[in-house]
N, C-alpha and C. Protein backbone atom coordinates (compact mmCIF):
# COMPACT_ATOMS: atom_id res chain seq x y z
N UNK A 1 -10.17 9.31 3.62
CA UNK A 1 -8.92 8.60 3.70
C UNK A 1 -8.57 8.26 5.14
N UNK A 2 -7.69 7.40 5.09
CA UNK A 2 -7.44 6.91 6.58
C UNK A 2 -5.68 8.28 7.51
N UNK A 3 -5.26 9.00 6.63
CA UNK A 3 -4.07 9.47 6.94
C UNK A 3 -2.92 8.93 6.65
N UNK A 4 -2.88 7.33 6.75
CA UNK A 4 -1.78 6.64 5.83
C UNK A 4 -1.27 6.97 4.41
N UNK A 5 -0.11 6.79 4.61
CA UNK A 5 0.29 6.79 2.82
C UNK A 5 0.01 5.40 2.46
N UNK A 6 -0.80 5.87 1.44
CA UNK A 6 -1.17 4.61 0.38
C UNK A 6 -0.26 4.36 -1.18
N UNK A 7 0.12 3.14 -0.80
CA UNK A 7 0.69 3.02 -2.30
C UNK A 7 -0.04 1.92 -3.34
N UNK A 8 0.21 1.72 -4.39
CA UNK A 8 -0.58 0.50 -5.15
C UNK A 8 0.61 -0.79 -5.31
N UNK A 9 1.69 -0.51 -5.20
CA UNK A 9 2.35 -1.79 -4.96
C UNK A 9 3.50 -1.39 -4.45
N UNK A 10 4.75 -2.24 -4.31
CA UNK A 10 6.22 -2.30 -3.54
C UNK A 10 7.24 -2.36 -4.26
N UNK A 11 8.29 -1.47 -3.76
CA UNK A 11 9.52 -1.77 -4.61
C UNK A 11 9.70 -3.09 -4.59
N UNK A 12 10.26 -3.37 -5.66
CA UNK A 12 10.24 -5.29 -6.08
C UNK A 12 11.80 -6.00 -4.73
N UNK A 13 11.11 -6.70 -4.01
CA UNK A 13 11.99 -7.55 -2.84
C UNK A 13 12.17 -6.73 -1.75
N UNK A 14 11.37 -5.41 -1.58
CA UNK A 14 11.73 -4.88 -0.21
C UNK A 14 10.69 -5.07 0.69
N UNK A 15 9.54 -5.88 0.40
CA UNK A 15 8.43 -6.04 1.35
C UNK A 15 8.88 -7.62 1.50
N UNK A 16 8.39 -8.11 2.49
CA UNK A 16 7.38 -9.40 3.05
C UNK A 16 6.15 -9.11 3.48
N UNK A 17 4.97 -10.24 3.43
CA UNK A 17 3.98 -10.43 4.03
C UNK A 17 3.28 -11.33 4.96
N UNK A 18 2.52 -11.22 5.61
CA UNK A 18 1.91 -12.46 6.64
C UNK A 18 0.88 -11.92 7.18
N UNK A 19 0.17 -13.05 7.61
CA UNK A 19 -1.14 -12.58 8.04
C UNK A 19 -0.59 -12.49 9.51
N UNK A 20 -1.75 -11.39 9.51
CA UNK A 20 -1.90 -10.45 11.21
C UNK A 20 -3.28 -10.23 11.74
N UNK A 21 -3.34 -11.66 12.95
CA UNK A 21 -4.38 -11.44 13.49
C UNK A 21 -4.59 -10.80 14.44
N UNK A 22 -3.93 -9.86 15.08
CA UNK A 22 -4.03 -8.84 15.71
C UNK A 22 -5.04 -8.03 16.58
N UNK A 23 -5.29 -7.69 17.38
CA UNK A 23 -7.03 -6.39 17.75
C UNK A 23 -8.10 -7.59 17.42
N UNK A 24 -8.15 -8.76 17.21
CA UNK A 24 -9.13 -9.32 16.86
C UNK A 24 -10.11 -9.02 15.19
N UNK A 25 -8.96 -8.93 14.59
CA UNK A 25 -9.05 -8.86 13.02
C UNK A 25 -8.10 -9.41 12.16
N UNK A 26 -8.29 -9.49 10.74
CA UNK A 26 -7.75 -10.38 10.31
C UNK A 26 -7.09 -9.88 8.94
N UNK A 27 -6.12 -9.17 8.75
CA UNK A 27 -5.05 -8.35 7.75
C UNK A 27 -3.99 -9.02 7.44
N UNK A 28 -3.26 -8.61 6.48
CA UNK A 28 -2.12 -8.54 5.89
C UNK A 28 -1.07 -7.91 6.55
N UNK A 29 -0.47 -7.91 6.79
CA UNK A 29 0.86 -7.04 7.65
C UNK A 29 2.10 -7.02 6.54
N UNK A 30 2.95 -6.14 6.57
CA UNK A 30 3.89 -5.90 5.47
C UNK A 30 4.93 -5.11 6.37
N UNK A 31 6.35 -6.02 6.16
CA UNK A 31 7.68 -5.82 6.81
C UNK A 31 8.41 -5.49 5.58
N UNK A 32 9.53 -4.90 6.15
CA UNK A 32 10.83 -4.55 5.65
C UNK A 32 11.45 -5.97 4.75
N UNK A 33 11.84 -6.39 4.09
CA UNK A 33 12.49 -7.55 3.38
C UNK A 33 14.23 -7.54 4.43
N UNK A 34 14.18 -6.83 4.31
CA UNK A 34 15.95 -6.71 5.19
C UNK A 34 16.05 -7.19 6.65
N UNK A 35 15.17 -6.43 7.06
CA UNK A 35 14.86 -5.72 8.88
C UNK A 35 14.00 -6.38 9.20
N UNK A 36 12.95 -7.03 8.36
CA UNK A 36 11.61 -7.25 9.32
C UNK A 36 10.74 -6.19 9.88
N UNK A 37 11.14 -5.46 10.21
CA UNK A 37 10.01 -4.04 10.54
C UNK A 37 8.99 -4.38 10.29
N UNK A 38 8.14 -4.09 11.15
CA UNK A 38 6.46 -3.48 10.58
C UNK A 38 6.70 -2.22 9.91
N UNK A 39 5.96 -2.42 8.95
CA UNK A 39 5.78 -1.31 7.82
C UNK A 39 4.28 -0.40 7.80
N UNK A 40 3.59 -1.52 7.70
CA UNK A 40 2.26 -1.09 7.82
C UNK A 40 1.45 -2.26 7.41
N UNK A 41 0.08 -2.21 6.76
CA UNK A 41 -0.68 -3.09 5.85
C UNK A 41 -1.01 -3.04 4.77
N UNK A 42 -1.62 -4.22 3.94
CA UNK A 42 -1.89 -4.44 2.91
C UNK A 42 -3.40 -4.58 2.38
N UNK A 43 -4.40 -3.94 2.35
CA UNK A 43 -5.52 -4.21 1.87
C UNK A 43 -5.87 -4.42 0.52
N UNK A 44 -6.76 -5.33 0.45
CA UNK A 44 -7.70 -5.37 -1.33
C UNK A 44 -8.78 -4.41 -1.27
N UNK A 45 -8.41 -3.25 -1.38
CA UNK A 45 -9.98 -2.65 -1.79
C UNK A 45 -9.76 -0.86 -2.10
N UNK A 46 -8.19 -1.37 -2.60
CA UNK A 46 -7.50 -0.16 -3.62
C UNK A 46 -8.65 0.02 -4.99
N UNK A 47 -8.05 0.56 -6.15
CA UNK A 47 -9.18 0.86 -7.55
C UNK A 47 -9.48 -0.56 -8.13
N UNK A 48 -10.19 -0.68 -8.47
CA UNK A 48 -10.90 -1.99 -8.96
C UNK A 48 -10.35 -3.02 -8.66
N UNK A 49 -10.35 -2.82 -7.00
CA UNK A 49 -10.01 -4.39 -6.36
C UNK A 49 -8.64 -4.83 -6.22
N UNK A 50 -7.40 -3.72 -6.34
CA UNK A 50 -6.43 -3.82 -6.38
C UNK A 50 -5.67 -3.45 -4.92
N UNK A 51 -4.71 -4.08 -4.80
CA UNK A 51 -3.94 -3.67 -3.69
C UNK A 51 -3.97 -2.10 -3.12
N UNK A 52 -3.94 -2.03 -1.63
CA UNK A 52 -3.22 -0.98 -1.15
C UNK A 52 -2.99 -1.09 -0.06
N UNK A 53 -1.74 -0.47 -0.05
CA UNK A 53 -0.64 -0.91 0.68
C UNK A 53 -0.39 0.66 1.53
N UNK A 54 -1.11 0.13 3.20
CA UNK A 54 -0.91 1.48 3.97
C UNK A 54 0.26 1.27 4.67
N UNK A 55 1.22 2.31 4.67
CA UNK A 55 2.48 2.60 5.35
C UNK A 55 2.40 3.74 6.11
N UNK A 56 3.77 2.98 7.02
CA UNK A 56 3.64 4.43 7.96
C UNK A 56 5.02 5.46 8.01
N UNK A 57 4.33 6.47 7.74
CA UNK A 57 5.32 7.12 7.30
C UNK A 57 6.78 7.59 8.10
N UNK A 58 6.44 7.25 9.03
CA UNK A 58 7.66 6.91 9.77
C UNK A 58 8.92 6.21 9.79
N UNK A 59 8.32 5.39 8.94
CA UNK A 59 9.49 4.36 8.49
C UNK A 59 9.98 4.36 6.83
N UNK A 60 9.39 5.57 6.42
CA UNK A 60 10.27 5.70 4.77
C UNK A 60 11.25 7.08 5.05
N UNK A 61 12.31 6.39 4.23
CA UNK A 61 12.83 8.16 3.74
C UNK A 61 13.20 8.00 2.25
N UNK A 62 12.85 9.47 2.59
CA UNK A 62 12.26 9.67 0.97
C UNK A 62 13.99 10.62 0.47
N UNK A 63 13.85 10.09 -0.59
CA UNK A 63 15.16 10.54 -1.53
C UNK A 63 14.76 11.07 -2.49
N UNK A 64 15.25 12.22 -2.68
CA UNK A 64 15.06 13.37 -3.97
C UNK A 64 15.52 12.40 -5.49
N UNK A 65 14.89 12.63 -6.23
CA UNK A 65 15.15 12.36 -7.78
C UNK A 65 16.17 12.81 -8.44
């Protein structure tokens, strides 16, 4: 694993996306819907080709159930 939290998708309207050519590579980048923040990235090569979505955990807080 990379140490990121990985998720398989986003709460519905709290992400945006755009490409990030960055370091001389070529990703997905994923912001805050509100803020804009960098969040983290978005890769295809979750379970059978499905999203995943690395965040950094720095920027969630987590709320009890």
């Amino acid at each position: 694993g990379t140490g990121w939290l990985s998720f398989r998708k986003p709460v519905t309207g709290a992400v945006t996306t755009r490409p990030d050519y960055s370091h001389g590579m070529v990703r997905t980048e994923v912001l805050a819907a509100i803020s804009g923040i960098h969040l983290g990235h978005v890769f295809n090569d979750g379970p059978n080709g499905s999203p995943r979505y690395c965040i950094n955990a720095t920027v969630l807080e987590f709320v009890a159930r």
